[in-house]
N, C-alpha and C. Protein backbone atom coordinates (compact mmCIF):
# COMPACT_ATOMS: atom_id res chain seq x y z
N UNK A 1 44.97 35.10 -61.50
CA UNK A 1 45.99 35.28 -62.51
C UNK A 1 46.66 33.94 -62.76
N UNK A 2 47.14 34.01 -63.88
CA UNK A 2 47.46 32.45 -64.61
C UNK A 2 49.32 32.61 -64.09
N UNK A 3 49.72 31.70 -64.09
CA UNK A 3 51.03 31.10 -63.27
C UNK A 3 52.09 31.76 -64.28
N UNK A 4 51.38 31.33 -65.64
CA UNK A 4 52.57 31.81 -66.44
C UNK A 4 52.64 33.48 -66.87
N UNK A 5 51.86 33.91 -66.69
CA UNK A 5 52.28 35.40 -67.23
C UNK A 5 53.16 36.12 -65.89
N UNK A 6 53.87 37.22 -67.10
CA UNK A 6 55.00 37.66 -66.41
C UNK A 6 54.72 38.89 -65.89
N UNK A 7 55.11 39.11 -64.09
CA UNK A 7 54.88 39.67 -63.60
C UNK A 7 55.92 40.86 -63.44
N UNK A 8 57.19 40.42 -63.87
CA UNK A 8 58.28 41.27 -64.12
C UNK A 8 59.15 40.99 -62.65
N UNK A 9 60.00 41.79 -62.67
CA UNK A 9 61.19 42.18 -61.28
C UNK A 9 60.87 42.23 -60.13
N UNK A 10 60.82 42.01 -59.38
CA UNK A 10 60.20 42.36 -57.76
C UNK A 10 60.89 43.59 -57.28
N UNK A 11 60.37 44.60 -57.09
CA UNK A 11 61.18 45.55 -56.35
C UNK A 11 61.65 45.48 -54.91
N UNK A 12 62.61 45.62 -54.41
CA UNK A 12 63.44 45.68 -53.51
C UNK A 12 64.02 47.22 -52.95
N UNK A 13 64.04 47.21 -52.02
CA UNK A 13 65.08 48.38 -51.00
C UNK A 13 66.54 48.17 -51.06
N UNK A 14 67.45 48.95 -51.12
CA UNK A 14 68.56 48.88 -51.35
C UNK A 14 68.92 48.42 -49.81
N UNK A 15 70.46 47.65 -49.60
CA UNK A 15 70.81 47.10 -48.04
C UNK A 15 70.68 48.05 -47.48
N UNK A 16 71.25 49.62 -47.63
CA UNK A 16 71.44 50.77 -46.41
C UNK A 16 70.01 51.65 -45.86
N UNK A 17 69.31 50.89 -47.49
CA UNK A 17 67.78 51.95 -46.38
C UNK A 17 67.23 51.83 -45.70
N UNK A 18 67.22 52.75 -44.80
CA UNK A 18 66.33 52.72 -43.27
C UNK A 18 65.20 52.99 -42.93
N UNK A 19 64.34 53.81 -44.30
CA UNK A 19 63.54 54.03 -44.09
C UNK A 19 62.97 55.39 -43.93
N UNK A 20 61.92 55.62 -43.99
CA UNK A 20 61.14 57.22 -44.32
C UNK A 20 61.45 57.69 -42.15
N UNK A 21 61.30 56.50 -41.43
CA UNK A 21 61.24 57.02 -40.14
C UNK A 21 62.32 57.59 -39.28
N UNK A 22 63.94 57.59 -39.88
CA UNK A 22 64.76 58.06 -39.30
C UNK A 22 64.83 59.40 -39.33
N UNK A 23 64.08 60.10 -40.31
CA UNK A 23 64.41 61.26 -40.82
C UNK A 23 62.98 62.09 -40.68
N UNK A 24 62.02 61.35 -39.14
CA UNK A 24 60.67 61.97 -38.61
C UNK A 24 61.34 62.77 -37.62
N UNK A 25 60.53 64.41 -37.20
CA UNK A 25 60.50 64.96 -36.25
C UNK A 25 59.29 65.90 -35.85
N UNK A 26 58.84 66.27 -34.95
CA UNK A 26 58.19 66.99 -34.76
C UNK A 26 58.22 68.72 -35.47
N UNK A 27 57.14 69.14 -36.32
CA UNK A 27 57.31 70.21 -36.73
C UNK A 27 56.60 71.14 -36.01
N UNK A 28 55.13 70.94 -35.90
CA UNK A 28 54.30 71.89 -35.11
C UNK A 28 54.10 72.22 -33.77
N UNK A 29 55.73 72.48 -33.27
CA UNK A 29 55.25 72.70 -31.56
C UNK A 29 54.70 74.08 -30.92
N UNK A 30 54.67 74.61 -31.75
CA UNK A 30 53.67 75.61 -31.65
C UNK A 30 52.27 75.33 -31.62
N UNK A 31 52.21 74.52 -32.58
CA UNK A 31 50.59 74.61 -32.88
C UNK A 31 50.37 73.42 -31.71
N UNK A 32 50.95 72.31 -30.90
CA UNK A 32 51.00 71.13 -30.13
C UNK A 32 50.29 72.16 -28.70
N UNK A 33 51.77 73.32 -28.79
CA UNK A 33 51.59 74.02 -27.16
C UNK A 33 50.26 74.91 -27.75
N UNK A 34 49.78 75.17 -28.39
CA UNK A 34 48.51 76.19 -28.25
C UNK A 34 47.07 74.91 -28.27
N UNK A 35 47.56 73.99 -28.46
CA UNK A 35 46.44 73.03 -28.30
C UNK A 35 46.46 72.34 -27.02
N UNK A 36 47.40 71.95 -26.46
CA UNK A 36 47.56 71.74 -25.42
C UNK A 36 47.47 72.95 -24.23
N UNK A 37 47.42 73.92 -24.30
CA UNK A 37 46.50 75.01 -23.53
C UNK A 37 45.44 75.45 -23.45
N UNK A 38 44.69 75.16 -25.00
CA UNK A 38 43.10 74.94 -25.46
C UNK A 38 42.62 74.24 -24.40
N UNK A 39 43.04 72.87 -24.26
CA UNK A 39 42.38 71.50 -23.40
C UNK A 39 42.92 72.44 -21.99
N UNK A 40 43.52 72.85 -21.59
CA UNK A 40 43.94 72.92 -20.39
C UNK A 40 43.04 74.25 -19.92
N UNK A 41 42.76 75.20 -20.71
CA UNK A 41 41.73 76.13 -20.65
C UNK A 41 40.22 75.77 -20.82
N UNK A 42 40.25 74.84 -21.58
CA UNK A 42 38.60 74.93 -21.46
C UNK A 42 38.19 73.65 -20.39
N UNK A 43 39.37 72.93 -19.85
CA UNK A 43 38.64 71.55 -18.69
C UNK A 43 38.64 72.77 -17.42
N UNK A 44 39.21 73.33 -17.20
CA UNK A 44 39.51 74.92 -16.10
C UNK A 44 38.15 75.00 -16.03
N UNK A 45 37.83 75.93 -17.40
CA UNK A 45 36.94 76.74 -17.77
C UNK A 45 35.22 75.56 -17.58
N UNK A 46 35.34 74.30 -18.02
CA UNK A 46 34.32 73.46 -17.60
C UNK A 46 34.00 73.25 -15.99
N UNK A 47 35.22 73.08 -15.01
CA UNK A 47 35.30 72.54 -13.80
C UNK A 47 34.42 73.73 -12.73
N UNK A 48 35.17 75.11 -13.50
CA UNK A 48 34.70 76.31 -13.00
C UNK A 48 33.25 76.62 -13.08
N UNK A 49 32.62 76.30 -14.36
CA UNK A 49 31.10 75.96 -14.64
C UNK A 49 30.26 75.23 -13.90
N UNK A 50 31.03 73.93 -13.60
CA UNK A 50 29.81 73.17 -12.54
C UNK A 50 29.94 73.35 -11.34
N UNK A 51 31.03 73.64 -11.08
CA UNK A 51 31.17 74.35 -9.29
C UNK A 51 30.10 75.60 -9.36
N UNK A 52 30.33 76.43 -10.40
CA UNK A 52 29.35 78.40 -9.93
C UNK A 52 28.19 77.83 -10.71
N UNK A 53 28.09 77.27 -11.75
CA UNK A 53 27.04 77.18 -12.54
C UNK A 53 25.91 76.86 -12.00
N UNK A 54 24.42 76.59 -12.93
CA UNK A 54 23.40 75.56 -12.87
C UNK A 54 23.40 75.40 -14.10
N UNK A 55 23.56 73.85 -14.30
CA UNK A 55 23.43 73.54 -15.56
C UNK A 55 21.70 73.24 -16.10
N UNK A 56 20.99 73.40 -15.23
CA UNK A 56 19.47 73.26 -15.57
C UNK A 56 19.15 74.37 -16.74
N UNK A 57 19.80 75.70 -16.49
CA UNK A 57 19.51 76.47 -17.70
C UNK A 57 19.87 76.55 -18.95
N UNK A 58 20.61 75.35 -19.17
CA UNK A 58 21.03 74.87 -20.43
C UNK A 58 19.94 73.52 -21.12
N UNK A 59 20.05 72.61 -19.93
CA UNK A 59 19.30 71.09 -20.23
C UNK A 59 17.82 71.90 -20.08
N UNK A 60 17.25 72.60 -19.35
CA UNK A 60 15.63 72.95 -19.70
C UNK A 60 15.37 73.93 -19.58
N UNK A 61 14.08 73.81 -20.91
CA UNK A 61 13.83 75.66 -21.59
C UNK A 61 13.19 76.11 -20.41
N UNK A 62 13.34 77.77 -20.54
CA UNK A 62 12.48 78.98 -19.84
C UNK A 62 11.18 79.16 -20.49
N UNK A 63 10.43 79.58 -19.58
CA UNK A 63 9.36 80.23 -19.93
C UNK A 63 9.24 81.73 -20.04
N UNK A 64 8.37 82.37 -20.53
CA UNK A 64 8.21 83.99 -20.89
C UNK A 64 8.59 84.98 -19.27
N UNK A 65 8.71 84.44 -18.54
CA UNK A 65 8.68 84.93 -17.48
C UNK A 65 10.39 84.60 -16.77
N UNK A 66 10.95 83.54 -17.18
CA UNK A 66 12.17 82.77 -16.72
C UNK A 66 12.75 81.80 -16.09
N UNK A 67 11.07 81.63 -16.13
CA UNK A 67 11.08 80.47 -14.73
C UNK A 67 11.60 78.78 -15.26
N UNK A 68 12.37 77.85 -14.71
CA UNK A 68 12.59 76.55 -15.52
C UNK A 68 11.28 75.94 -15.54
N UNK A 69 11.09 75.34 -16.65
CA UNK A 69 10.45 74.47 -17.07
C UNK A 69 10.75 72.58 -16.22
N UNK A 70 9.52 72.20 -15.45
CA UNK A 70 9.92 71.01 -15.37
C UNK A 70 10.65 70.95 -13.83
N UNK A 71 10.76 72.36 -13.51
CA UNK A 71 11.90 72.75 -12.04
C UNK A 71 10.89 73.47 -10.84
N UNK A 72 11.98 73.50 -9.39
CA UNK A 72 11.18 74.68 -8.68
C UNK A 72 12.06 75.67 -8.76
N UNK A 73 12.87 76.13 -10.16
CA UNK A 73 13.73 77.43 -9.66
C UNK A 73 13.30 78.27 -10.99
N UNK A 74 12.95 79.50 -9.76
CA UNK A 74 12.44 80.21 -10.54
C UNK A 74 11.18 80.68 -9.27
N UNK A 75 10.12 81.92 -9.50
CA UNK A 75 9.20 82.38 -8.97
C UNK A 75 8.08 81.67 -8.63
N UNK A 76 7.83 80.42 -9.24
CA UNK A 76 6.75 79.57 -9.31
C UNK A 76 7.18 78.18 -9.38
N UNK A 77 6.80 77.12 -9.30
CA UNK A 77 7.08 75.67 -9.55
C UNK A 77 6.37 75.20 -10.22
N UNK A 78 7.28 75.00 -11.01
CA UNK A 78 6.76 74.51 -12.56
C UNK A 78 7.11 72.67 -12.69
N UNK A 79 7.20 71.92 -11.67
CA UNK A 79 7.13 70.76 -11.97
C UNK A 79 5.64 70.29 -12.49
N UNK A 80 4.98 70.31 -13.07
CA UNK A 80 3.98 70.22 -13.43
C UNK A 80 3.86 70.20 -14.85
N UNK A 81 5.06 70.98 -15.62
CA UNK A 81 4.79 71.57 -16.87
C UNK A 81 6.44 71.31 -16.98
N UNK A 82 6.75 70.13 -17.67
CA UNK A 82 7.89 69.63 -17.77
C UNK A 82 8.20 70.18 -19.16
N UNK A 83 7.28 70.70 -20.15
CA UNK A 83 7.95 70.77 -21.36
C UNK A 83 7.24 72.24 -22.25
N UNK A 84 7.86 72.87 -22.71
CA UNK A 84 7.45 74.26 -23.26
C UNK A 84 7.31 74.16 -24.56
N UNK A 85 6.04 74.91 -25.26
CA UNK A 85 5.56 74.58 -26.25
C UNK A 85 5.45 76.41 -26.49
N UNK A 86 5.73 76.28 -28.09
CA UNK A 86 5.83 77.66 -28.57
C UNK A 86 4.72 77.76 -28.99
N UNK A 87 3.21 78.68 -29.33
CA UNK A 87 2.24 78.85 -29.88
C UNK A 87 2.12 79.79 -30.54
């Protein structure tokens, strides 16, 4: 832009304004405390999983029978046959 054209007034804040932040507060503490019990229920609900759980029946498929794929749990040992193929 060229020096001489007019850009007009500069806008300014009046001396007393403080600003949009004096007049912040928290509205949703409802919705804060039901989220913050979400996290607190489902790290529970995770911790409780790998203590009782096996997570093998999630990370590798079954076969027709139930046995893991790739595992020895199950009726047979299937380390041999790491990966299940649908036909």
């Amino acid at each position: 832009m060229a020096e001489d054209e007019d850009m007009g007034e500069k806008l300014s804040a009046p001396p007393d304004f403080d600003g949009p932040t004096s007049h912040r507060r928290h509205t949703d503490i409802l919705c804060n405390i039901l989220l913050w019990m979400m996290w607190i229920s489902m790290t529970g609900l995770g911790i409780y999983a790998m203590q009782n759980g096996d997570y093998r029946l999630i990370l590798y498929p079954l076969d027709y029978a139930g046995n893991l794929c790739g595992t020895e749990k199950g009726e047979i040992d299937m380390t041999e046959y790491p990966y299940l193929y649908y036909i």
